[in-house]
PDB file of N, CA and C in Angstrom:
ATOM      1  N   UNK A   1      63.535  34.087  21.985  1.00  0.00           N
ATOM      2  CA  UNK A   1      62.626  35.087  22.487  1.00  0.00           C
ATOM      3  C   UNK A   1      63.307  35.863  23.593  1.00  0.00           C
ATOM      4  N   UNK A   2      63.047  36.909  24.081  1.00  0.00           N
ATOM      5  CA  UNK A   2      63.405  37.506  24.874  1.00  0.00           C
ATOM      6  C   UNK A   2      62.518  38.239  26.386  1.00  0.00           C
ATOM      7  N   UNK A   3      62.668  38.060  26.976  1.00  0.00           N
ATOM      8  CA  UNK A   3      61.548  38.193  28.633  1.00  0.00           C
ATOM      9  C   UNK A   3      62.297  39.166  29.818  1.00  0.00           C
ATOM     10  N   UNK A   4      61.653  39.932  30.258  1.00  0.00           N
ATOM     11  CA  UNK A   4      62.127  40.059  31.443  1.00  0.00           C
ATOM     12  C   UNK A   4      62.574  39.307  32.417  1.00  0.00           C
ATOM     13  N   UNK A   5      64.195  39.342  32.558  1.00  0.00           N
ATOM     14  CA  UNK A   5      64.577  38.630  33.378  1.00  0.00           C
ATOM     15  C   UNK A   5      64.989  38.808  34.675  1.00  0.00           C
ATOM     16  N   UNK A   6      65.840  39.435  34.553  1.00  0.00           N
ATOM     17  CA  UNK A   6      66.538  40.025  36.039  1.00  0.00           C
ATOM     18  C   UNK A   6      66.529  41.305  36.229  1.00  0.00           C
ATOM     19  N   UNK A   7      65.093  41.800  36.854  1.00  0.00           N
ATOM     20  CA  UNK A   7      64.934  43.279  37.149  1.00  0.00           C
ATOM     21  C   UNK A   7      64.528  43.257  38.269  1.00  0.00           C
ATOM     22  N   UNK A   8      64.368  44.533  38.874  1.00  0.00           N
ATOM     23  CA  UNK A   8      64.303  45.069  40.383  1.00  0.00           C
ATOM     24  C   UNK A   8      63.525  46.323  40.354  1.00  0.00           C
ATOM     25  N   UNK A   9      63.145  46.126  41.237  1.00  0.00           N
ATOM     26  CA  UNK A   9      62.796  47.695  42.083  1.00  0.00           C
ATOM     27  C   UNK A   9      63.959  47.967  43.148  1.00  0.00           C
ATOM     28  N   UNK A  10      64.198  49.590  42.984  1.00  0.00           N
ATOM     29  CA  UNK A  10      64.998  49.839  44.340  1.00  0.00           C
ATOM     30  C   UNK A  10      65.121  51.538  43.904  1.00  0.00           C
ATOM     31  N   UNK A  11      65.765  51.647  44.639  1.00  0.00           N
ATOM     32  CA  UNK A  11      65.444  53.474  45.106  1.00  0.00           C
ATOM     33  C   UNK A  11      66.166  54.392  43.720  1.00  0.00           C
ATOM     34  N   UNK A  12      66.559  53.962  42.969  1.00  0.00           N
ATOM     35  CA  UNK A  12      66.533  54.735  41.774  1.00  0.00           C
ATOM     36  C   UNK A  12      65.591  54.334  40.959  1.00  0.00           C
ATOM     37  N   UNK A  13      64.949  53.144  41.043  1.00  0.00           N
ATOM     38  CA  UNK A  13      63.697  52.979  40.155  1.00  0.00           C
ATOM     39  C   UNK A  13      63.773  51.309  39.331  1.00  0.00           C
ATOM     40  N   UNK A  14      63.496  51.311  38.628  1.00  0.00           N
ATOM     41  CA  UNK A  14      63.559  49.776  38.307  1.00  0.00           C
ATOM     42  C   UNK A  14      64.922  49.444  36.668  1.00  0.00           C
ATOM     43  N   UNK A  15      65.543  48.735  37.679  1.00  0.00           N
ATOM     44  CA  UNK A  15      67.011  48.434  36.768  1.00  0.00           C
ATOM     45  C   UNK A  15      66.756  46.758  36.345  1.00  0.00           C
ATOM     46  N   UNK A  16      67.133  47.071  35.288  1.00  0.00           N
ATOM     47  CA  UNK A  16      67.169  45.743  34.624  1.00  0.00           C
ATOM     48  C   UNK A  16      68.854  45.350  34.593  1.00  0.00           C
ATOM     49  N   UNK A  17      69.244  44.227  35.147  1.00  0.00           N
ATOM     50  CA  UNK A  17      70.580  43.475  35.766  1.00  0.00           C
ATOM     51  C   UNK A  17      71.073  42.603  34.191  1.00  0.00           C
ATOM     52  N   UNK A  18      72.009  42.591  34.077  1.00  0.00           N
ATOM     53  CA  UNK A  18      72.778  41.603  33.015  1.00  0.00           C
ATOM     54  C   UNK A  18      72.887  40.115  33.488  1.00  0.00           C
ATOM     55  N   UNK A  19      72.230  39.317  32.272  1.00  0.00           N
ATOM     56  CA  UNK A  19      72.482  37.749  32.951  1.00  0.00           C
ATOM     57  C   UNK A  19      73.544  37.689  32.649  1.00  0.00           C
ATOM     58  N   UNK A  20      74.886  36.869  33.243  1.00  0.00           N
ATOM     59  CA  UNK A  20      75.873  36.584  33.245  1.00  0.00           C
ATOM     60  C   UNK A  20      76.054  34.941  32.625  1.00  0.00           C
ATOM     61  N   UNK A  21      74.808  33.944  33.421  1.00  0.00           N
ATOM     62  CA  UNK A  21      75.320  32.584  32.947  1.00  0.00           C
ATOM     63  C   UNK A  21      73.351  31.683  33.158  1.00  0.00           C
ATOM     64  N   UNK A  22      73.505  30.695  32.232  1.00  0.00           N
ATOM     65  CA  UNK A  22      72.399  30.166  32.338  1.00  0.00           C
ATOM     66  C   UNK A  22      73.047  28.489  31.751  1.00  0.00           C
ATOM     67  N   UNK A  23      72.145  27.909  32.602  1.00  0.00           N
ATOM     68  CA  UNK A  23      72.398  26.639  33.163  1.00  0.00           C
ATOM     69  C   UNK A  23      70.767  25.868  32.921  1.00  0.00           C
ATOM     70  N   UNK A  24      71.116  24.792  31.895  1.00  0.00           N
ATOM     71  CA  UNK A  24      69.588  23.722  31.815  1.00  0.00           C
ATOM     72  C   UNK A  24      69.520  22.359  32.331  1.00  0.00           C
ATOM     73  N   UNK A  25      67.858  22.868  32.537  1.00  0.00           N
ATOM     74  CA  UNK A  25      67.849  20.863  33.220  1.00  0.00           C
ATOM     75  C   UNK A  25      67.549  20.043  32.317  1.00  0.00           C
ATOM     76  N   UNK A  26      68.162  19.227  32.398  1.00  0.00           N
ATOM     77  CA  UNK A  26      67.661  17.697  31.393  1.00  0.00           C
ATOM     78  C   UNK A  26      66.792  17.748  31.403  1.00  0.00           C
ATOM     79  N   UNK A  27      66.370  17.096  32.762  1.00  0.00           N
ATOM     80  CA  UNK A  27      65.575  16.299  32.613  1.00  0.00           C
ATOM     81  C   UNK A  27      63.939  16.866  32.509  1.00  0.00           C
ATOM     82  N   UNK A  28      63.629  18.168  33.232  1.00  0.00           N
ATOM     83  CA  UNK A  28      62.628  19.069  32.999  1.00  0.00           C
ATOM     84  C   UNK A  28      62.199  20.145  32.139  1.00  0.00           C
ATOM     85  N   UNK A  29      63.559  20.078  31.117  1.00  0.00           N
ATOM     86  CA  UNK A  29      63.259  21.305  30.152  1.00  0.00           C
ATOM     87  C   UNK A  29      63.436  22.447  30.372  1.00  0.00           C
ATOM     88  N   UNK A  30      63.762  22.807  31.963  1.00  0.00           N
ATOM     89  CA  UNK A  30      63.979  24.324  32.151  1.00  0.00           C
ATOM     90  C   UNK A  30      64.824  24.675  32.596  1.00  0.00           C
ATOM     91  N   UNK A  31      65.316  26.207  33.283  1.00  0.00           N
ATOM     92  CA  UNK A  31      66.146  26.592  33.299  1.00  0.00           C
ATOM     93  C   UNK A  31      66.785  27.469  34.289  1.00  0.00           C
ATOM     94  N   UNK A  32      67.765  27.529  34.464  1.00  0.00           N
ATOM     95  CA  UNK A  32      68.362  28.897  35.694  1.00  0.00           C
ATOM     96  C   UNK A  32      69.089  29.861  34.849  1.00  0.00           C
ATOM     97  N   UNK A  33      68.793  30.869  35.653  1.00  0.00           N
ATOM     98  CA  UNK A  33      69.429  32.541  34.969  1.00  0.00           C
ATOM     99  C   UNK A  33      70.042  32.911  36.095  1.00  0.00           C
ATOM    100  N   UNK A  34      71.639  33.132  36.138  1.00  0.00           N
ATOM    101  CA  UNK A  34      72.348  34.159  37.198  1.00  0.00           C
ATOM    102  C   UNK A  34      72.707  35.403  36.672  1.00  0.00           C
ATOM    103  N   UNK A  35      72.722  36.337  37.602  1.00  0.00           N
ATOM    104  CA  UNK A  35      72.960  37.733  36.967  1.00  0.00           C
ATOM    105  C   UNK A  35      73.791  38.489  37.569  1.00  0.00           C
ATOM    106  N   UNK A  36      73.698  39.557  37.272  1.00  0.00           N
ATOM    107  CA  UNK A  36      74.744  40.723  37.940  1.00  0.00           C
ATOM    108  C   UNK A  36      74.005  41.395  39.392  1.00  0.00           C
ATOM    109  N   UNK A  37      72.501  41.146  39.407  1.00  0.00           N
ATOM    110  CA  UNK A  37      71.568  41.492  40.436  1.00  0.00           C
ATOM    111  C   UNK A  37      72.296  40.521  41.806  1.00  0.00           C
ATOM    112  N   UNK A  38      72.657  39.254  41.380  1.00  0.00           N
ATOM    113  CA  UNK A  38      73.197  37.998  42.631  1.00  0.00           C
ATOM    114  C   UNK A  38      72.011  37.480  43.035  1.00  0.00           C
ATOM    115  N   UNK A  39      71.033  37.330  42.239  1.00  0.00           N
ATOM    116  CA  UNK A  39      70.145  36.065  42.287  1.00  0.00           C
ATOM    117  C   UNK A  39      69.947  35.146  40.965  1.00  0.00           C
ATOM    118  N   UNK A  40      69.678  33.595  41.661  1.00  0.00           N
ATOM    119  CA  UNK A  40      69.438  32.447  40.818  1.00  0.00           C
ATOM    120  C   UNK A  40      68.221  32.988  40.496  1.00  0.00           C
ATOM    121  N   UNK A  41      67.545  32.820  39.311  1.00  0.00           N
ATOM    122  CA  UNK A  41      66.242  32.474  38.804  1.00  0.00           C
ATOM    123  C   UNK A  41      66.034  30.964  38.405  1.00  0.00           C
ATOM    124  N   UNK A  42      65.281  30.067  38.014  1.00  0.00           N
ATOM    125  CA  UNK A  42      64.660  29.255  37.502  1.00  0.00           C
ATOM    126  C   UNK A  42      63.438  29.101  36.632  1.00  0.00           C
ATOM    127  N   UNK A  43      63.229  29.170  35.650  1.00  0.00           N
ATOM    128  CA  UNK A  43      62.644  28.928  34.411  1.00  0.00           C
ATOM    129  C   UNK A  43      62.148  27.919  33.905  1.00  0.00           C
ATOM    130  N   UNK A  44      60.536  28.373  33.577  1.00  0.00           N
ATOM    131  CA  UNK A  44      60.046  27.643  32.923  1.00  0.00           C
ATOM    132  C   UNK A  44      59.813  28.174  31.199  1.00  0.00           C
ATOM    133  N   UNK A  45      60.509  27.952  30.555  1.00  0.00           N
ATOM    134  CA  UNK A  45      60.600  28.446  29.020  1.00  0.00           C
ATOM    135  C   UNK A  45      59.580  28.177  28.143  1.00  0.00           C
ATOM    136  N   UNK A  46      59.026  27.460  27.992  1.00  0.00           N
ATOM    137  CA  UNK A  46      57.438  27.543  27.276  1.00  0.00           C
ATOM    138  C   UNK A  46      56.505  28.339  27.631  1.00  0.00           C
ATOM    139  N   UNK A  47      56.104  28.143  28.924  1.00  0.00           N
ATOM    140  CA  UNK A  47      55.330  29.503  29.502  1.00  0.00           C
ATOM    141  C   UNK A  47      55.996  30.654  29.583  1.00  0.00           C
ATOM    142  N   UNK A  48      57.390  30.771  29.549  1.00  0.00           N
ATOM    143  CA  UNK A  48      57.840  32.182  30.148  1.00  0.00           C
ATOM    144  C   UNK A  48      57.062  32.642  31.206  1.00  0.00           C
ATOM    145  N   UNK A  49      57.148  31.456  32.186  1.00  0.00           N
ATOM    146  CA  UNK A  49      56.949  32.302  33.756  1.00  0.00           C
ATOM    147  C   UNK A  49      58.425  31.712  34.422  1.00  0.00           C
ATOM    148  N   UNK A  50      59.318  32.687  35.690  1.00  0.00           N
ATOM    149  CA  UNK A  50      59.888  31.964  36.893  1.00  0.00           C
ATOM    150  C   UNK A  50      58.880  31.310  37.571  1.00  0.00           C
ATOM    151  N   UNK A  51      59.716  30.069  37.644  1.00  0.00           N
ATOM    152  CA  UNK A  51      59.563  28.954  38.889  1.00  0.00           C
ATOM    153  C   UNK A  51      60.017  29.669  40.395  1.00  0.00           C
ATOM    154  N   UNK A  52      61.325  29.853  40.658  1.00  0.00           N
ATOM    155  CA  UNK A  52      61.785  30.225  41.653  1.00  0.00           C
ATOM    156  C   UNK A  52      63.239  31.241  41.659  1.00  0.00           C
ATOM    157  N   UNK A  53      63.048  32.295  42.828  1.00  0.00           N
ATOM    158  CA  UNK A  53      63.961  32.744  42.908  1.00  0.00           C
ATOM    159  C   UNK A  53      65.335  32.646  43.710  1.00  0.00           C
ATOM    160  N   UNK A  54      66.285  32.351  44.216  1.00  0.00           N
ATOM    161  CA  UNK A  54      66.934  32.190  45.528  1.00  0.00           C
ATOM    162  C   UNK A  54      66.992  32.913  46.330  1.00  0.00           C
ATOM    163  N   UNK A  55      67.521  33.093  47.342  1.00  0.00           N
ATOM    164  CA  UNK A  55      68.228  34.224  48.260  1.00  0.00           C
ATOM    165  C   UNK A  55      69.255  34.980  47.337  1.00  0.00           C
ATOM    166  N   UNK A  56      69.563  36.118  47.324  1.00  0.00           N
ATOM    167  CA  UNK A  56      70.483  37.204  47.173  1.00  0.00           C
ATOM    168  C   UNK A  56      71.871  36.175  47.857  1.00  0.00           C
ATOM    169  N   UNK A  57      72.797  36.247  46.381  1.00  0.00           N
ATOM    170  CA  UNK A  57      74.567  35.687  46.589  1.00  0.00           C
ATOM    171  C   UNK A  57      75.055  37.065  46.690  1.00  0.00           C
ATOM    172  N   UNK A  58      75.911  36.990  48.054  1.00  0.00           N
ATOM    173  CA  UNK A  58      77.227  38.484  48.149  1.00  0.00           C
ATOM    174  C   UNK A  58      77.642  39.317  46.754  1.00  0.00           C
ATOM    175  N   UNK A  59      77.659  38.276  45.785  1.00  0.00           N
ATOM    176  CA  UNK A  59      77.873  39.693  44.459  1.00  0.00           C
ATOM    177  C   UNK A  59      77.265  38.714  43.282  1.00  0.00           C
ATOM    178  N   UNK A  60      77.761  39.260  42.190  1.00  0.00           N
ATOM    179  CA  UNK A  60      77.157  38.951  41.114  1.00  0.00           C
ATOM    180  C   UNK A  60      77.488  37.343  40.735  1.00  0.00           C
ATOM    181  N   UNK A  61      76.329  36.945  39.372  1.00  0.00           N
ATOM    182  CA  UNK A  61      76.365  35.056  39.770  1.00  0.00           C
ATOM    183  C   UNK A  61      77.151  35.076  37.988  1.00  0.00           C
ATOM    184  N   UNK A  62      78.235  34.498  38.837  1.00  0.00           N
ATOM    185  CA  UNK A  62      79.751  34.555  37.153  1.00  0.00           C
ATOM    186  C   UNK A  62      79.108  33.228  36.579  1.00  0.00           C
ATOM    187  N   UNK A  63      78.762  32.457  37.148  1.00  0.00           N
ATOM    188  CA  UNK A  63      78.867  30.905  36.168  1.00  0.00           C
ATOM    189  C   UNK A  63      77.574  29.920  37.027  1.00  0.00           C
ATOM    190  N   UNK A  64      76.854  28.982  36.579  1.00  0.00           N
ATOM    191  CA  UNK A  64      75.803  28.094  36.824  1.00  0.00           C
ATOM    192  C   UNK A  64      76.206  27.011  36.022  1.00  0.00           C
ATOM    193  N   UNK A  65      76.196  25.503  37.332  1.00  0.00           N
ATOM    194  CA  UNK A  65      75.797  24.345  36.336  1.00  0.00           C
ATOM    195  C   UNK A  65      75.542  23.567  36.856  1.00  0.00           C
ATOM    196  N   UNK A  66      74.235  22.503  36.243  1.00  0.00           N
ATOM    197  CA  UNK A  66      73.533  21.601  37.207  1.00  0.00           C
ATOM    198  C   UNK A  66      74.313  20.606  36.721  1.00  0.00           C
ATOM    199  N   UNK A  67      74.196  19.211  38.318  1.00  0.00           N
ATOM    200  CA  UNK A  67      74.676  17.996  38.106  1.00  0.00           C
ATOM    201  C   UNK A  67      74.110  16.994  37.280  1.00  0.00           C
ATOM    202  N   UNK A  68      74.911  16.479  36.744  1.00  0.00           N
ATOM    203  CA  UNK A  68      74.690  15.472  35.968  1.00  0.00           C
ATOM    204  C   UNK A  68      73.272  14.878  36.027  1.00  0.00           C
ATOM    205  N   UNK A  69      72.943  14.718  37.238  1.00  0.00           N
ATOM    206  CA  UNK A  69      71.917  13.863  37.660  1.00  0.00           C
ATOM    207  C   UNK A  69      70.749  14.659  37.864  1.00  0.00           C
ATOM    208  N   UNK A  70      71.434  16.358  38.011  1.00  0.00           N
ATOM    209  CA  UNK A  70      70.119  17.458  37.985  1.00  0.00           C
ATOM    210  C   UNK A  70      69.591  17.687  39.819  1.00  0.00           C
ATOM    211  N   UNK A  71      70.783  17.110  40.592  1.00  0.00           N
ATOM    212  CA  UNK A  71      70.241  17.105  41.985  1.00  0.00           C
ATOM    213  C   UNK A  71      70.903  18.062  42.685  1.00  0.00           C
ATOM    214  N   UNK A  72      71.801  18.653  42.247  1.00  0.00           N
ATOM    215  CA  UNK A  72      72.747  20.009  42.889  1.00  0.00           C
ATOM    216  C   UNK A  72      73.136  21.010  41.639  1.00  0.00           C
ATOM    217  N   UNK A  73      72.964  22.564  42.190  1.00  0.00           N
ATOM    218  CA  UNK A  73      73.376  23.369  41.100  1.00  0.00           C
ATOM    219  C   UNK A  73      74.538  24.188  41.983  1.00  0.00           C
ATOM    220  N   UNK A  74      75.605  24.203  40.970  1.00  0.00           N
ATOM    221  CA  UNK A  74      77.072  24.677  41.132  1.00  0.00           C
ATOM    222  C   UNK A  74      76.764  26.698  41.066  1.00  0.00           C
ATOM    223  N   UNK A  75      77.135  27.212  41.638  1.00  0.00           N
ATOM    224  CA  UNK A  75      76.851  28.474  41.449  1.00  0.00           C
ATOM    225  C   UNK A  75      78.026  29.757  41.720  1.00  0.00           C
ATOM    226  N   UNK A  76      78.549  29.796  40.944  1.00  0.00           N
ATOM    227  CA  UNK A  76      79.725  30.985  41.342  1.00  0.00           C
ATOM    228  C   UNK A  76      79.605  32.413  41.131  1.00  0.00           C
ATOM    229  N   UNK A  77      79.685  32.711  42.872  1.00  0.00           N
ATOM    230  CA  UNK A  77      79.356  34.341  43.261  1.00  0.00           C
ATOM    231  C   UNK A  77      80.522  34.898  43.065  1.00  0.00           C
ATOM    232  N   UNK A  78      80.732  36.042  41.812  1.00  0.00           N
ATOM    233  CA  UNK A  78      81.864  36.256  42.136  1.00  0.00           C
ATOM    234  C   UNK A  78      81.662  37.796  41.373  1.00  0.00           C
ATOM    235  N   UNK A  79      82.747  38.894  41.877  1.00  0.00           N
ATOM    236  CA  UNK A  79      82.029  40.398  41.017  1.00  0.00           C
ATOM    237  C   UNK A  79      82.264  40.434  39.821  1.00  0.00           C
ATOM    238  N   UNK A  80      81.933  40.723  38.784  1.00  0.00           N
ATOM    239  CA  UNK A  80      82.023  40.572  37.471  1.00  0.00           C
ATOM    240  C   UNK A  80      82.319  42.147  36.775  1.00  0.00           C
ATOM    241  N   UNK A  81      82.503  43.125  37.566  1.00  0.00           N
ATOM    242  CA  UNK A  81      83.166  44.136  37.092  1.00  0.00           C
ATOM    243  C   UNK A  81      82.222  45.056  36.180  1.00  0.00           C
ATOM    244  N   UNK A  82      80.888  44.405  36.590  1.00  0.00           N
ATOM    245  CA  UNK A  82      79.426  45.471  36.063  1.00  0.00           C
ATOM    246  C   UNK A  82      80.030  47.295  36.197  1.00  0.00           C
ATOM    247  N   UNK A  83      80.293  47.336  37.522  1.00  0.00           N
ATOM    248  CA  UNK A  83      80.349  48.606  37.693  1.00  0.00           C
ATOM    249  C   UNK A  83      81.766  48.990  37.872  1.00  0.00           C
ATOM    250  N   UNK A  84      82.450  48.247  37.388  1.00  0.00           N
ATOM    251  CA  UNK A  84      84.050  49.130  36.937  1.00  0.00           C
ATOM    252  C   UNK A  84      84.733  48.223  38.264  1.00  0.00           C
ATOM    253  N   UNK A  85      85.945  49.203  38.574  1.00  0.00           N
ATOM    254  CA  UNK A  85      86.841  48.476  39.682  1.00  0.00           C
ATOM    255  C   UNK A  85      85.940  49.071  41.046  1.00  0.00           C
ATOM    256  N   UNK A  86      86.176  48.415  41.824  1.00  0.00           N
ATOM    257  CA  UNK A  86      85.454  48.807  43.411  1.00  0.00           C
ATOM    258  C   UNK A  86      86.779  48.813  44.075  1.00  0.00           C
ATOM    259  N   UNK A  87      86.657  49.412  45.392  1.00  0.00           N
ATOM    260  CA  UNK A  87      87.257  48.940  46.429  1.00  0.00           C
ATOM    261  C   UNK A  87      86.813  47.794  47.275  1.00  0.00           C
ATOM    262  N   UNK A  88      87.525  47.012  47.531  1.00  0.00           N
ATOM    263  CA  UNK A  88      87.095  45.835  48.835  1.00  0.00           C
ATOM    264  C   UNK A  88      86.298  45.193  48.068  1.00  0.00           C
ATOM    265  N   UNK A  89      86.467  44.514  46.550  1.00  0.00           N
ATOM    266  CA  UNK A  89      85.431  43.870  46.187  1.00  0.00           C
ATOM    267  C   UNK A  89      85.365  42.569  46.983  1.00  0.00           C
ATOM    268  N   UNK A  90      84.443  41.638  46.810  1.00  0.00           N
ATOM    269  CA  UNK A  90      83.309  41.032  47.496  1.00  0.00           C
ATOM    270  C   UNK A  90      84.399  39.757  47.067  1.00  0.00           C
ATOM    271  N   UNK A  91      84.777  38.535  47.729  1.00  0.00           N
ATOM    272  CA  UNK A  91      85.462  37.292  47.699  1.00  0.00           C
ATOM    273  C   UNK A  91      84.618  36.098  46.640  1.00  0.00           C
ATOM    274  N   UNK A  92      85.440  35.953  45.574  1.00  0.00           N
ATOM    275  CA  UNK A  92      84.481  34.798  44.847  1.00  0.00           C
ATOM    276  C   UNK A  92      84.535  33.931  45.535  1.00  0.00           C
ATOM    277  N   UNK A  93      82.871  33.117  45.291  1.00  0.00           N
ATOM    278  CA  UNK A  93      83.151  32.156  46.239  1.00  0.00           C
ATOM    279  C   UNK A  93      82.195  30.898  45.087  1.00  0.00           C
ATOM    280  N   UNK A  94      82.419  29.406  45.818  1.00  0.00           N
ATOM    281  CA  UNK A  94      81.322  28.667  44.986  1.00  0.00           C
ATOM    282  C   UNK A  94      80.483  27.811  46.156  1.00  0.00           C
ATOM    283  N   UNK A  95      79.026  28.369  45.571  1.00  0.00           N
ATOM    284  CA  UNK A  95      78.290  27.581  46.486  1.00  0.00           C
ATOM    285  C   UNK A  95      77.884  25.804  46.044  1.00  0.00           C
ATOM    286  N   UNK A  96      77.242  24.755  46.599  1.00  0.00           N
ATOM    287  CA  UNK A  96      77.125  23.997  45.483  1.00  0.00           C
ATOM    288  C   UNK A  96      75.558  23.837  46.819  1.00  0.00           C
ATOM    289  N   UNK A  97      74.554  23.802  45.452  1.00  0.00           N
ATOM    290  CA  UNK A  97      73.091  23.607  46.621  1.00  0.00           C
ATOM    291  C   UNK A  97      72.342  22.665  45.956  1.00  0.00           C
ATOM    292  N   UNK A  98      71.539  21.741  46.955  1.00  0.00           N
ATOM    293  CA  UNK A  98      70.178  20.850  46.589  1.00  0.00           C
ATOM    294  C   UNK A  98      69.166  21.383  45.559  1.00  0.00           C
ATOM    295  N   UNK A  99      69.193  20.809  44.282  1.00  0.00           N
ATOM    296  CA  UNK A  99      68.107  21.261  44.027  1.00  0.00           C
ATOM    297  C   UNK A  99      66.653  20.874  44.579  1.00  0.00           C
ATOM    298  N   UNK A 100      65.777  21.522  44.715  1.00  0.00           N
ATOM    299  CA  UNK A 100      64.409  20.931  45.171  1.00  0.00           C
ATOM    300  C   UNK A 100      63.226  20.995  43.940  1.00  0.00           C
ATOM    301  N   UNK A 101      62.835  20.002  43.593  1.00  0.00           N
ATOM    302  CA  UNK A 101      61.944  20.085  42.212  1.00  0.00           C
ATOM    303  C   UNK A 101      60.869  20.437  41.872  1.00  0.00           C
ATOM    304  N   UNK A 102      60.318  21.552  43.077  1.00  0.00           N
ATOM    305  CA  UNK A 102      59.469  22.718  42.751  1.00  0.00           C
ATOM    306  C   UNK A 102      60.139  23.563  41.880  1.00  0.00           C
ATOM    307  N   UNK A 103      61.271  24.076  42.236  1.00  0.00           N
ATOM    308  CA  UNK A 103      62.174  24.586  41.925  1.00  0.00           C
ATOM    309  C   UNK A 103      62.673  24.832  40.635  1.00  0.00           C
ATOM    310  N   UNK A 104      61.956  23.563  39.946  1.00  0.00           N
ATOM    311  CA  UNK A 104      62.709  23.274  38.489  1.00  0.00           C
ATOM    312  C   UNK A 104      61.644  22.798  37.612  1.00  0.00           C
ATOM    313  N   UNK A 105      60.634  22.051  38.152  1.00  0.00           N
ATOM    314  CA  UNK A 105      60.023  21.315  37.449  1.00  0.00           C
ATOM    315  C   UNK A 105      58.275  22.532  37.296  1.00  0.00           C
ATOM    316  N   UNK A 106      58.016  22.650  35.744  1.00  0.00           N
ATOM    317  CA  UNK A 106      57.511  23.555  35.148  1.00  0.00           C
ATOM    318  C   UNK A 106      55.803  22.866  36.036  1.00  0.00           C
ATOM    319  N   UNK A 107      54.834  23.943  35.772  1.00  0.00           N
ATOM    320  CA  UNK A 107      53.646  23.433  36.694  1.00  0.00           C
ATOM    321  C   UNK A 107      52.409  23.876  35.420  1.00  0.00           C
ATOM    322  N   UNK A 108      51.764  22.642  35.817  1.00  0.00           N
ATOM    323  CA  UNK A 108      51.116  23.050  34.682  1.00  0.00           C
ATOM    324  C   UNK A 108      49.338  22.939  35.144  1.00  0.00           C
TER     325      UNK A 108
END
């Protein structure tokens, strides 16, 4: 199926962002979406509603993957060349964060 995923409002109007990488939980069935926007989403896929969004990563999200155990998600900010070559692009970097299981776990 297909959903609105990674869109925005902002001063040209509302852009819809390219997911780059998506990453599942075992153990809850759902899911994270990184994009070219540089936010995590989290997913609940039966309902097709987000769970949660993160803070805004410095550039776009190249790669996602949860731990084994589903208690930290690996997340690499890095520019992905959406908009051609830049100057001074933005430093890949990898974050690695807690998951918290609001976060993940679908609500019913």
């Amino acid at each position: 199926y297909s959903f609105k995923c990674h869109r925005l409002t902002e001063d040209r109007g509302r852009v819809a962002y390219p997911v780059n990488a998506i990453a599942f939980h075992s153990e809850h069935g759902t899911f994270a979406t990184g994009g070219c926007d540089g936010f995590v989403y989290t997913w609940d896929g039966e309902k097709k509603k987000r769970l949660f969004q993160s803070p805004r990563y410095p550039t776009s999200i190249a790669a996602l993957s949860f731990s084994k155990d589903n208690n930290l998600l690996a997340v690499a900010s890095s520019y992905t060349y959406e908009s051609g070559k830049i100057e001074n692009e933005p430093a890949t970097k990898i974050f690695i964060r807690d998951v918290n299981e609001v976060e993940v776990k679908p609500r019913h």
